[in-house]
N, C-alpha and C. Protein backbone atom coordinates (compact mmCIF):
# COMPACT_ATOMS: atom_id res chain seq x y z
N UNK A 1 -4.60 -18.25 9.22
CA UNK A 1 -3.28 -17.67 9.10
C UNK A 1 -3.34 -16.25 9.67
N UNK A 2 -2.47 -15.91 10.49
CA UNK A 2 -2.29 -14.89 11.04
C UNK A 2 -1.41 -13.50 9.96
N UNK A 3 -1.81 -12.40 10.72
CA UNK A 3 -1.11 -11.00 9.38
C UNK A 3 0.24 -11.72 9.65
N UNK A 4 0.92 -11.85 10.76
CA UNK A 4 1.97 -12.08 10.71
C UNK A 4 3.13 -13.06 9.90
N UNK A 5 2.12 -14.38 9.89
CA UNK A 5 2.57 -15.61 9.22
C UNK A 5 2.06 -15.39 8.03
N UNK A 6 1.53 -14.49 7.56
CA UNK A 6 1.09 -13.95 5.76
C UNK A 6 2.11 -13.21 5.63
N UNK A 7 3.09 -12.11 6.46
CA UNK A 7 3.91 -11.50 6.20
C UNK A 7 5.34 -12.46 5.82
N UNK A 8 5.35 -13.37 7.01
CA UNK A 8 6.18 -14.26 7.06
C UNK A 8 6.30 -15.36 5.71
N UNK A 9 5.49 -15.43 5.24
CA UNK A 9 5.05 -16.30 4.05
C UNK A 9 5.72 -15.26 2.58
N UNK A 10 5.42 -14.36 2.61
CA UNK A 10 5.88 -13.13 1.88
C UNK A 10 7.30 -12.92 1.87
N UNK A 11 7.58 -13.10 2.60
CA UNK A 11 9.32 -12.61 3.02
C UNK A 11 10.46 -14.08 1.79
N UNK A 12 9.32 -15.43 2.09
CA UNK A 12 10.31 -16.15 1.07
C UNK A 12 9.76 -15.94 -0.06
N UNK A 13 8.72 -15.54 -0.38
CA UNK A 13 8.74 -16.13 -2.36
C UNK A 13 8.45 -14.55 -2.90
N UNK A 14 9.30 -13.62 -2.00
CA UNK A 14 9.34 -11.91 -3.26
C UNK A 14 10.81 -12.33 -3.96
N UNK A 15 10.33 -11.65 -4.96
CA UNK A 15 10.85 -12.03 -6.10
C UNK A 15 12.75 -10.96 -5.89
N UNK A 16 13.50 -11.48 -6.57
CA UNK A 16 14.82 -10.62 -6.52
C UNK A 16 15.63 -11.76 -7.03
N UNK A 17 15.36 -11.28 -8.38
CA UNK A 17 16.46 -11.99 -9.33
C UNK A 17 16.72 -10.83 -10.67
N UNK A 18 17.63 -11.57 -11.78
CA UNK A 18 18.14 -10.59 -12.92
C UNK A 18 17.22 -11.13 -14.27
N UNK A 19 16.49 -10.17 -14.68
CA UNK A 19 15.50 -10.89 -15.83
C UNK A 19 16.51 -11.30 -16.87
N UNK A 20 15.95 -12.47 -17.33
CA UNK A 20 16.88 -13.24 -18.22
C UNK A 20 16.56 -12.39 -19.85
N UNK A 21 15.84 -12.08 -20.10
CA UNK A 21 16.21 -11.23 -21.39
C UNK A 21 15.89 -9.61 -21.43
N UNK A 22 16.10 -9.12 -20.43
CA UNK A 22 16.62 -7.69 -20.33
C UNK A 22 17.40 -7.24 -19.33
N UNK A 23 17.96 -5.81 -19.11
CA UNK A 23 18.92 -5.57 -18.45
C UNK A 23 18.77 -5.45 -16.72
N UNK A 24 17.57 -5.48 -16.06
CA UNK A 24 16.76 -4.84 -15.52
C UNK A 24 16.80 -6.20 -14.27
N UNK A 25 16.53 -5.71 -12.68
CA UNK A 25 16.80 -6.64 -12.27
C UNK A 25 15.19 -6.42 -11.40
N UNK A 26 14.54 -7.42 -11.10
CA UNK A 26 13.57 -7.88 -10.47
C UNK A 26 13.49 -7.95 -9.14
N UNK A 27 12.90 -7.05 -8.32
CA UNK A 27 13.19 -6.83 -6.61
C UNK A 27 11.27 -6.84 -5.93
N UNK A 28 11.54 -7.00 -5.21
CA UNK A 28 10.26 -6.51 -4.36
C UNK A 28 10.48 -5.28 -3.50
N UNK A 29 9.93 -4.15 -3.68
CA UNK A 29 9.90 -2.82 -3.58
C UNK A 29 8.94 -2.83 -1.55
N UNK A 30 7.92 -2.88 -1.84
CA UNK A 30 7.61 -3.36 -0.71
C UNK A 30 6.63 -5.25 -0.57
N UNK A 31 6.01 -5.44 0.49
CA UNK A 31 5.16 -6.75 0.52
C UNK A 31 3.93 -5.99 1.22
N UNK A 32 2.89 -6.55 1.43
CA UNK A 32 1.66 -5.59 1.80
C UNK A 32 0.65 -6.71 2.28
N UNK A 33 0.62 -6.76 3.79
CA UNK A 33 -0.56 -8.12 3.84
C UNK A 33 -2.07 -7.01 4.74
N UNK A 34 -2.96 -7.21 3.84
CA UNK A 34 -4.19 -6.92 3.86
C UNK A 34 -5.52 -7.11 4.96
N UNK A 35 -5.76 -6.78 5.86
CA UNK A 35 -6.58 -7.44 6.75
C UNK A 35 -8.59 -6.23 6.50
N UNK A 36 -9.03 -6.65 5.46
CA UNK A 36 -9.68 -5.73 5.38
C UNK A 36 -11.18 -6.12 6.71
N UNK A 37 -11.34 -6.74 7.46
CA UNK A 37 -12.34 -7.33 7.84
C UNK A 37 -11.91 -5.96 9.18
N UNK A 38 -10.49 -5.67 9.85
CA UNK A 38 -10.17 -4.86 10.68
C UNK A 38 -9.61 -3.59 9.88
N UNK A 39 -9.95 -3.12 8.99
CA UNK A 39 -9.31 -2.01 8.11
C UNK A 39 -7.88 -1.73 8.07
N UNK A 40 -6.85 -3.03 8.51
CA UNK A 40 -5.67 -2.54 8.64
C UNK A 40 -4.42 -3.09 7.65
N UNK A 41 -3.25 -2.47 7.41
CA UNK A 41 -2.64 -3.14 6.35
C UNK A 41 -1.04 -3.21 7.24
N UNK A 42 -0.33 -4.37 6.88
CA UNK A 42 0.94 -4.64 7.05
C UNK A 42 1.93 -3.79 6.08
N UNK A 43 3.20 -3.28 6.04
CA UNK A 43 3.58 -3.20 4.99
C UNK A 43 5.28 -3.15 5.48
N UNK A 44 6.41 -4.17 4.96
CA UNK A 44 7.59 -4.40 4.65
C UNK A 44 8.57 -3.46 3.34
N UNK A 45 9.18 -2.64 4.07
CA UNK A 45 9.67 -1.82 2.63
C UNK A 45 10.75 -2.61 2.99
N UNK A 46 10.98 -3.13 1.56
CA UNK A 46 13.05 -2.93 1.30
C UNK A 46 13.17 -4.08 1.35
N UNK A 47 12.27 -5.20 1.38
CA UNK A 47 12.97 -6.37 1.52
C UNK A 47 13.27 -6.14 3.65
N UNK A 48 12.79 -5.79 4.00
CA UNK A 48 13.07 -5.60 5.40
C UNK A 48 12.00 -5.95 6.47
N UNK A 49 11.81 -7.20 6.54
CA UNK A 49 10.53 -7.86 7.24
C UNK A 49 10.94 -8.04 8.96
N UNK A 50 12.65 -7.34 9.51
CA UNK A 50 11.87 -7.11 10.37
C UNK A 50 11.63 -5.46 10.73
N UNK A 51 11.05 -4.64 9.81
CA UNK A 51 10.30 -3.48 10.46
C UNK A 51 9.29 -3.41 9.38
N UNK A 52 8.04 -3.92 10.04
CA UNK A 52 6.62 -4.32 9.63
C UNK A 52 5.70 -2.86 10.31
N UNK A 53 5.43 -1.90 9.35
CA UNK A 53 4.29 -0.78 9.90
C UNK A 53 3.19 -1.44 9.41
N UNK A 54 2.44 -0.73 10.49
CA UNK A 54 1.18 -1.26 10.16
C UNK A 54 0.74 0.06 10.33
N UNK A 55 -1.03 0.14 9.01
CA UNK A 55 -1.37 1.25 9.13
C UNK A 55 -2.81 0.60 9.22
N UNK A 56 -3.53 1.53 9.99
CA UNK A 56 -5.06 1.50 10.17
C UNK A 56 -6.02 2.73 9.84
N UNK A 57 -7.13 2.13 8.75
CA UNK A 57 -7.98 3.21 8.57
C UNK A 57 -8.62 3.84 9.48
N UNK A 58 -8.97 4.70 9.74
CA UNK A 58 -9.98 4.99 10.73
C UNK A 58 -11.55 5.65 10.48
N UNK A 59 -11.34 6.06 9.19
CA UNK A 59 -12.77 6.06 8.81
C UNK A 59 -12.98 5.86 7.18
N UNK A 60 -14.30 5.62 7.32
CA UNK A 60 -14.46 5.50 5.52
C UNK A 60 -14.27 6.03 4.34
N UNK A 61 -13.98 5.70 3.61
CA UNK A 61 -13.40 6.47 2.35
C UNK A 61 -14.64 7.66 2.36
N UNK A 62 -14.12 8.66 1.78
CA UNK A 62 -15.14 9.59 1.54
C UNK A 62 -15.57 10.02 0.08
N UNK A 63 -16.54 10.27 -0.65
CA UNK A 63 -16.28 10.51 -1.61
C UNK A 63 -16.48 12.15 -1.85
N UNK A 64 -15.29 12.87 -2.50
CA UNK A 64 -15.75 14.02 -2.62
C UNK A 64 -16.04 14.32 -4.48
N UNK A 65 -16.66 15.40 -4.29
CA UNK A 65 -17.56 15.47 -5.87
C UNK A 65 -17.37 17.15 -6.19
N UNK A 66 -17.87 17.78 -6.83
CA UNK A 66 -17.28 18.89 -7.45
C UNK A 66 -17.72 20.05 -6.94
N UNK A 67 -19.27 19.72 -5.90
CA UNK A 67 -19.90 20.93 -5.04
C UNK A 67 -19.02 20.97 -4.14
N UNK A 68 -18.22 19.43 -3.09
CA UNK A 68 -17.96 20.12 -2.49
C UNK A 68 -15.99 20.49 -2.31
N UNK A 69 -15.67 20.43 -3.46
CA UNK A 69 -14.78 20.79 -3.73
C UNK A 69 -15.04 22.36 -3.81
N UNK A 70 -15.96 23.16 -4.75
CA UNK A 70 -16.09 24.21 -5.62
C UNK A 70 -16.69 25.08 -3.93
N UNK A 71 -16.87 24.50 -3.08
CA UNK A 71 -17.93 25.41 -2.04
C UNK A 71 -16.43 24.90 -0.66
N UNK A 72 -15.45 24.85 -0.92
CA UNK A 72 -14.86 23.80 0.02
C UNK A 72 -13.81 25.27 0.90
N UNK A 73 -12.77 24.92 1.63
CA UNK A 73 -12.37 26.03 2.53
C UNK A 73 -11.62 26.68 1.74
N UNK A 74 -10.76 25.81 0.38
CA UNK A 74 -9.70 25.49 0.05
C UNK A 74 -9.88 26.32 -1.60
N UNK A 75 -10.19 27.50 -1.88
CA UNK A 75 -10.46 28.27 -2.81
C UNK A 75 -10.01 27.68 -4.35
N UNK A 76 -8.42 27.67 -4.08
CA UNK A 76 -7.56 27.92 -5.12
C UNK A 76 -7.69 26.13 -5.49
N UNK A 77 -8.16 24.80 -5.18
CA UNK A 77 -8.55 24.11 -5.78
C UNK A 77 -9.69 23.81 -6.62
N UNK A 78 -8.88 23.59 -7.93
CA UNK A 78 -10.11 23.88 -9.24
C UNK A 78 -10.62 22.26 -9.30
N UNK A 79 -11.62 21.92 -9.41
CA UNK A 79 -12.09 20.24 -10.21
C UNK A 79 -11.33 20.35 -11.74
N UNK A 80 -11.03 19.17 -12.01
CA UNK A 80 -10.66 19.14 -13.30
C UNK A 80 -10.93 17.87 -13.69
N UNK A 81 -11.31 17.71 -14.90
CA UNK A 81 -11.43 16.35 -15.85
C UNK A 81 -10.48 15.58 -16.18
């Protein structure tokens, strides 16, 4: 299955109905199809499948930790718990 026909697959079964015992109505906000093997993600806001962004990582998560926050360019950011 292609990102596309996963998007396409997405587009019929998001949810948008009225919950039957509260006031509150049930939408799909965005749909999000995943391609992690190419780091890239689909994403449909609004119920609006046809304008599909796609975003691509370009490098690896990084992890930052409290040296180099505390030693970093960026002074006035404190670490906090």
């Amino acid at each position: 299955m292609t990102e596309l026909d996963a998007m396409k697959l997405l587009s019929h079964v998001k949810p948008d109905y009225k919950h039957d015992k509260h006031r509150w109505n049930v939408v799909a906000l965005w749909s999000a199809v995943y391609n992690t093997g190419e780091g890239k993600m689909k994403i449909a806001a609004n119920k609006d499948y046809g304008n599909i962004y796609t975003f691509k990582i370009n490098e690896p998560c990084k992890v930052i930790d409290r040296e180099s926050i505390e030693h970093s360019a960026y002074p006035d950011v404190k670490w906090s718990h």
